[in-house]
C-alpha atoms as a PDB file:
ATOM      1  CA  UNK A   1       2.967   6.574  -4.223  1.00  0.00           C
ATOM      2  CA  UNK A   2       5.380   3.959  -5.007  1.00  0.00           C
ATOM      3  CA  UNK A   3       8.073   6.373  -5.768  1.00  0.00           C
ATOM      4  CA  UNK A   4       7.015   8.470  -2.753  1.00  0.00           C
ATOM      5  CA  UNK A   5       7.751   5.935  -0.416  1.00  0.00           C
ATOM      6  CA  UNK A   6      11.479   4.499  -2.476  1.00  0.00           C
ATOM      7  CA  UNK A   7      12.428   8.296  -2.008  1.00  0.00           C
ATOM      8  CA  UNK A   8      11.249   7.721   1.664  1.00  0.00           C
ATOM      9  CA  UNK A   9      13.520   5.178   1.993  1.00  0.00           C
ATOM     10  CA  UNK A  10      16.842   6.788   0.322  1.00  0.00           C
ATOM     11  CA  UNK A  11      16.671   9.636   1.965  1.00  0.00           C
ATOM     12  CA  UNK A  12      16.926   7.748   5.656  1.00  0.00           C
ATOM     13  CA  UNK A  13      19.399   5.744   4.059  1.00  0.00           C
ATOM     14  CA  UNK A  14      21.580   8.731   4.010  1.00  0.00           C
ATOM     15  CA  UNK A  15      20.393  10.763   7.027  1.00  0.00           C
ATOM     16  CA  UNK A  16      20.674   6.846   8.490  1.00  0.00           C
ATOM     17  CA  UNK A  17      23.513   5.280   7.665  1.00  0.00           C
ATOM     18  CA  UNK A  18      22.632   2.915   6.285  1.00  0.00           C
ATOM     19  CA  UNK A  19      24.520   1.557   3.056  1.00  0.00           C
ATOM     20  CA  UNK A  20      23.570  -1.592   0.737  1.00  0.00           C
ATOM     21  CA  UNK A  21      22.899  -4.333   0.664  1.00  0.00           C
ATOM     22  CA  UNK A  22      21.493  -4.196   4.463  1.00  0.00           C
ATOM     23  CA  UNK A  23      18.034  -4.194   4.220  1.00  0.00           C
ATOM     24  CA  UNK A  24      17.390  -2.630   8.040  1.00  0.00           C
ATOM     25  CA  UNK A  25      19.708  -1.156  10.442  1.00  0.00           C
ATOM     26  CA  UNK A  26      20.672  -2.518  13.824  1.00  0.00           C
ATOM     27  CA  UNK A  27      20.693   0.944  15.421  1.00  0.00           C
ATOM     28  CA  UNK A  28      17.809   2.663  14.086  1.00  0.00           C
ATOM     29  CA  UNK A  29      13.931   2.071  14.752  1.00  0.00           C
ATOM     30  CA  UNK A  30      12.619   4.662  12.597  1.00  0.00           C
ATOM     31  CA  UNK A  31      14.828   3.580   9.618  1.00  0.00           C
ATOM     32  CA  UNK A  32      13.668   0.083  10.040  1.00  0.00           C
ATOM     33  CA  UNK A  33      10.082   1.536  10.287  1.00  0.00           C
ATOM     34  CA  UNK A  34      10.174   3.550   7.125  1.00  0.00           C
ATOM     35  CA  UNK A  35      11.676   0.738   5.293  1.00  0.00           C
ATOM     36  CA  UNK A  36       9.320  -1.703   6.436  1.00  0.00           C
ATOM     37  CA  UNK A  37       6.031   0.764   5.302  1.00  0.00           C
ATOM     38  CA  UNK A  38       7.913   1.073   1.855  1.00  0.00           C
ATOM     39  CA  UNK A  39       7.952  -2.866   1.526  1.00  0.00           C
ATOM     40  CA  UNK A  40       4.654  -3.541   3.221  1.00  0.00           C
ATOM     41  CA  UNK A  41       3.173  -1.768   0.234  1.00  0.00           C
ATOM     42  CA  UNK A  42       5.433  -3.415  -2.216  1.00  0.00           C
ATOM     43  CA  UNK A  43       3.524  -6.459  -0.376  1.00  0.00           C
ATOM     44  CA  UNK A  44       0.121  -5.345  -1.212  1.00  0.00           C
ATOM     45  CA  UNK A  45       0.471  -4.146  -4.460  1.00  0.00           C
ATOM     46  CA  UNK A  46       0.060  -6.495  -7.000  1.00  0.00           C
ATOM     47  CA  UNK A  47      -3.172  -7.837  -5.393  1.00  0.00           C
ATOM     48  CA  UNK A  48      -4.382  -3.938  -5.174  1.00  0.00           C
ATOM     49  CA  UNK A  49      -3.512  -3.582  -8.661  1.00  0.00           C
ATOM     50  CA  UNK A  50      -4.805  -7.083  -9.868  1.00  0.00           C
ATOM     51  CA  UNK A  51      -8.005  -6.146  -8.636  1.00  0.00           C
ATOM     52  CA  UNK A  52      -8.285  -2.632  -9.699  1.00  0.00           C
ATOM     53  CA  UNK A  53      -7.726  -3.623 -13.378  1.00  0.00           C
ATOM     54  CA  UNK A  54     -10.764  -6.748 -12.734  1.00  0.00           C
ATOM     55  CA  UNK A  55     -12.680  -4.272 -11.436  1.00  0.00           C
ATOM     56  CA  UNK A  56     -12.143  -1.721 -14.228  1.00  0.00           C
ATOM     57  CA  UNK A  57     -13.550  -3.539 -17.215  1.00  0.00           C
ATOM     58  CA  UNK A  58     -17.026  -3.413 -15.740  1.00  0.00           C
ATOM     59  CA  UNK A  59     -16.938  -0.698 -13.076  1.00  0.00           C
ATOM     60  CA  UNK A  60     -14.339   1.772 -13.734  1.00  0.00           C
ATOM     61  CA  UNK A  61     -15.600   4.320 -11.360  1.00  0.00           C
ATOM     62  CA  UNK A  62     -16.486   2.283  -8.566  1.00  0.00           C
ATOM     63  CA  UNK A  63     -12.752   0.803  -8.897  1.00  0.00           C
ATOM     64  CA  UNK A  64     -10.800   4.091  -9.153  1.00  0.00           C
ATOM     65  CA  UNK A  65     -13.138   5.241  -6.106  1.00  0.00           C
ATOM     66  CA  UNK A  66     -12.111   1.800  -3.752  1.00  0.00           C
ATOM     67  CA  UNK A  67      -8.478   2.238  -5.229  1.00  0.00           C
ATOM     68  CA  UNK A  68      -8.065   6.007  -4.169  1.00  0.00           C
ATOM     69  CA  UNK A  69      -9.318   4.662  -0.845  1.00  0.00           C
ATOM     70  CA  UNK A  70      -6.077   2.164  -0.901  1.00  0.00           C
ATOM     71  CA  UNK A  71      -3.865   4.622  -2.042  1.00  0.00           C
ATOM     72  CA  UNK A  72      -4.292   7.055   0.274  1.00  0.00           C
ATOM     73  CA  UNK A  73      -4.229   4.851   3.305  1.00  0.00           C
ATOM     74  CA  UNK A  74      -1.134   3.911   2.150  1.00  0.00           C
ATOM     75  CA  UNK A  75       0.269   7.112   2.779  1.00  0.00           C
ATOM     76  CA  UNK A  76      -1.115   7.267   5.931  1.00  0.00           C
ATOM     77  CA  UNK A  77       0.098   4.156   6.860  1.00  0.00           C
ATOM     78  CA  UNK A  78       3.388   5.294   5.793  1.00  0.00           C
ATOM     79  CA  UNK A  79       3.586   8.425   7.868  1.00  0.00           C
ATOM     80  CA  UNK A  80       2.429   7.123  10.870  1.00  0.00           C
ATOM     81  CA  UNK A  81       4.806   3.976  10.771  1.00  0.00           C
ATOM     82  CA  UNK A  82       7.601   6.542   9.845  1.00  0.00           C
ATOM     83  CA  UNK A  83       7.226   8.519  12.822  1.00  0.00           C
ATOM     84  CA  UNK A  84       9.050   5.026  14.451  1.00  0.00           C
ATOM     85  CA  UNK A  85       6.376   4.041  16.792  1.00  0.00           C
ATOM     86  CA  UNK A  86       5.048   1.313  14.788  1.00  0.00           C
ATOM     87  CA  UNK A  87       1.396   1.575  16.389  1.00  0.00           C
ATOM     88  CA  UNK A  88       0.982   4.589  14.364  1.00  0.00           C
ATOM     89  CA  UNK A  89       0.323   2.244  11.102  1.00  0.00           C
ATOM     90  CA  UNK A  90      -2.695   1.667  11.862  1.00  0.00           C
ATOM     91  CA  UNK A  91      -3.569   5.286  11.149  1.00  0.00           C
ATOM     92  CA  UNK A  92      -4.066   3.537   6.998  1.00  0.00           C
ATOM     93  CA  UNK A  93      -6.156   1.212   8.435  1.00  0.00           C
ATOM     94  CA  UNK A  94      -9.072   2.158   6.331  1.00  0.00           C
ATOM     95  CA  UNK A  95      -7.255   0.939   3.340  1.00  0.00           C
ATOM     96  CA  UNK A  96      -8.752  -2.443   4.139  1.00  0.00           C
ATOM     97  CA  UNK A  97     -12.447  -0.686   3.379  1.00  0.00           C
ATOM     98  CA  UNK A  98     -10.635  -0.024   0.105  1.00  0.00           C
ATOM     99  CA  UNK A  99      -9.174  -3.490  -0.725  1.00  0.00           C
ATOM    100  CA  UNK A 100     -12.943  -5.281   0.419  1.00  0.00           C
ATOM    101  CA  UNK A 101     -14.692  -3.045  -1.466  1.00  0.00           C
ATOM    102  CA  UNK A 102     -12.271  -4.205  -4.209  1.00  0.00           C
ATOM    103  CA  UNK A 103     -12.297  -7.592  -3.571  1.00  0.00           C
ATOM    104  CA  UNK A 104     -15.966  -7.794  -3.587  1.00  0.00           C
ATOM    105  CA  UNK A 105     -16.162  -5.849  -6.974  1.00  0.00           C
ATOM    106  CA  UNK A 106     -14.242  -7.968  -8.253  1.00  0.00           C
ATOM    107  CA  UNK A 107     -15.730 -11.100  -7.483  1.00  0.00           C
ATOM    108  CA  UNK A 108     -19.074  -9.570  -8.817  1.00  0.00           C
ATOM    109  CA  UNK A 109     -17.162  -8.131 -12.027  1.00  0.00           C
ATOM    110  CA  UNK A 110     -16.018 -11.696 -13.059  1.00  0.00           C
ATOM    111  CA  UNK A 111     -19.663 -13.392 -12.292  1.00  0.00           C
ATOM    112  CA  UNK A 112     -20.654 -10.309 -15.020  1.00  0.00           C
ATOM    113  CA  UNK A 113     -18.176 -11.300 -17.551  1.00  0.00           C
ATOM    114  CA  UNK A 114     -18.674 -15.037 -17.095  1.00  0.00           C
ATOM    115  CA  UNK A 115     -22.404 -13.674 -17.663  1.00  0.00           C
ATOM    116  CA  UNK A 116     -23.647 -15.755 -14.596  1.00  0.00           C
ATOM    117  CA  UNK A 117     -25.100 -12.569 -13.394  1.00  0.00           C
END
């Protein structure tokens, strides 16, 4: 997914104009869109995958199942904010059902380990 959205980026670089080091362009929207999906999920990922792993040592399946959920929202997410009408995002808005259900897990998964439950 990662690399999905870094070849996102390149690619509109080029078709763009865009050239390093500047981060977003001052002419185009939908550049500046995909970029900013691409490092949005850059955001969000070392909590998502902090709380996969958590998860995994006591509930593998319930944590590939709430991470899948992520995951894909993040591609929807991403092609909806690349389409440059940034409202569209909210199309991987479900990814949030994801990340709860992984925070939650993971909450219980440490009380299990601590054995408190």
């Amino acid at each position: 997914m990662l690399m999905y959205l870094s070849l996102n980026v390149t690619l509109a670089r080029k078709k763009y104009s865009v050239k390093y080091p500047d981060l977003y362009s001052k002419d185009s929207t939908i550049f500046n869109c995909i970029q900013r999906a691409h490092q949005n999920t850059l955001e969000g990922y070392p909590v998502w995958l902090g709380l996969v792993l958590v998860v995994a040592f006591t509930h593998p399946l319930i944590s590939a199942a709430f991470g899948f959920i992520w995951v894909t929202s993040r591609f929807s997410y991403a092609h909806g904010y690349s389409s440059g009408d940034p409202d569209k995002r909210l199309r991987g808005a479900y990814g949030y059902v994801g990340l709860s259900g992984l925070l939650i897990s993971a909450v219980y998964s440490a009380l299990q380990l601590l054995g408190w439950v």
